[in-house]
Protein backbone atom coordinates (compact mmCIF):
# COMPACT_ATOMS: atom_id res chain seq x y z
CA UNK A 1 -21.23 6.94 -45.98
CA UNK A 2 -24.42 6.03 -44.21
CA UNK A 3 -23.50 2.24 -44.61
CA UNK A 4 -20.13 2.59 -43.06
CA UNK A 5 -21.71 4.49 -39.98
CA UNK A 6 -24.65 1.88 -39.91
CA UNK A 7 -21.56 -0.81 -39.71
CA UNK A 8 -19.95 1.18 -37.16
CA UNK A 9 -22.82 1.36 -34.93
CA UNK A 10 -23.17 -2.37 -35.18
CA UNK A 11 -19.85 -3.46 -34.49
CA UNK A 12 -20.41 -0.95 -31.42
CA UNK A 13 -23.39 -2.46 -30.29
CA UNK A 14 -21.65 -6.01 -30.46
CA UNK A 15 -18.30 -5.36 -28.62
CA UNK A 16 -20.62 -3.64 -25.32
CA UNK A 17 -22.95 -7.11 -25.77
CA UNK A 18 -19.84 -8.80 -25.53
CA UNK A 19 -18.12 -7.14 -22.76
CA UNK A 20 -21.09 -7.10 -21.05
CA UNK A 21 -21.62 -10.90 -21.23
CA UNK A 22 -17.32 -11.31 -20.09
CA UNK A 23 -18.81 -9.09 -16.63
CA UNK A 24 -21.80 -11.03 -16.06
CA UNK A 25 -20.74 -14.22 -16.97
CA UNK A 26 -18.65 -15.40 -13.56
CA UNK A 27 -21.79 -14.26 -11.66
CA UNK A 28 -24.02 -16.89 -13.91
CA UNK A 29 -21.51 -19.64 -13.40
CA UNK A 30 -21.28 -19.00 -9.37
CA UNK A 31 -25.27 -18.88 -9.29
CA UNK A 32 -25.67 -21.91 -11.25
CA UNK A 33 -23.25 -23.92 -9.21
CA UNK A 34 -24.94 -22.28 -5.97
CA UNK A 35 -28.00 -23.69 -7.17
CA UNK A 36 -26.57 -27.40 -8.01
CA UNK A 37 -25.44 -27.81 -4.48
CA UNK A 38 -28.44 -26.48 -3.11
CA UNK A 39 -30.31 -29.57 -4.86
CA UNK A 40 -27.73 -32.26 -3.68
CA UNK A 41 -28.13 -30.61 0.00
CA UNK A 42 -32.00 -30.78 -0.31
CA UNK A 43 -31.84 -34.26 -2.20
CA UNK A 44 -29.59 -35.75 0.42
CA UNK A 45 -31.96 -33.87 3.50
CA UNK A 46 -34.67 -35.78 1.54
CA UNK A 47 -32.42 -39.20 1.49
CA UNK A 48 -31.33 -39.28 5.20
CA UNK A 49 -34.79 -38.07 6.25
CA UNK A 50 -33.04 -35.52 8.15
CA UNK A 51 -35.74 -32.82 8.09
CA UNK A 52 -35.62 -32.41 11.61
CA UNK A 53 -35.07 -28.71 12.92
CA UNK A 54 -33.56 -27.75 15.39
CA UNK A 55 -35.16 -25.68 18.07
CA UNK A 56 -34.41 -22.15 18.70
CA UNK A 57 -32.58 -20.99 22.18
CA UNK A 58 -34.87 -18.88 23.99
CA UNK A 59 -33.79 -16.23 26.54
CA UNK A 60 -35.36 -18.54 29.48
CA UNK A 61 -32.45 -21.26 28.14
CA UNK A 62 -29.88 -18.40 28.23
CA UNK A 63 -31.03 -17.39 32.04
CA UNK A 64 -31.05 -21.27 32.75
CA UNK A 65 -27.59 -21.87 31.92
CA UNK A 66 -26.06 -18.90 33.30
């Protein structure tokens, strides 16, 4: 008897594992790929030596244009 419950509580502990890994695993994959194009961007920033940034507008610009 205390085998089959020890069993039981295995097989328990495997299928919540497992459905947790089904729930979490599109939010791995979308992180990871999020993560490989941040590289290329930054790699091809690097490449074109486009690390120029772009100035903020002020309020004085705002009133300027108006």
């Amino acid at each position: 008897m205390s085998m089959n419950t020890a069993t039981d509580n295995i097989v328990g502990i495997l299928v919540v594992v497992a459905i947790f890994v089904l729930l979490a695993l599109p939010s791995l994959v979308g992180l990871a790929r999020d993560r490989h194009i941040d590289r290329q961007l930054r790699t091809a920033q690097q490449a074109d030596g486009a690390t120029r940034v772009r100035p903020a507008i002020t309020a004085q610009d705002v009133t300027r244009a108006a």
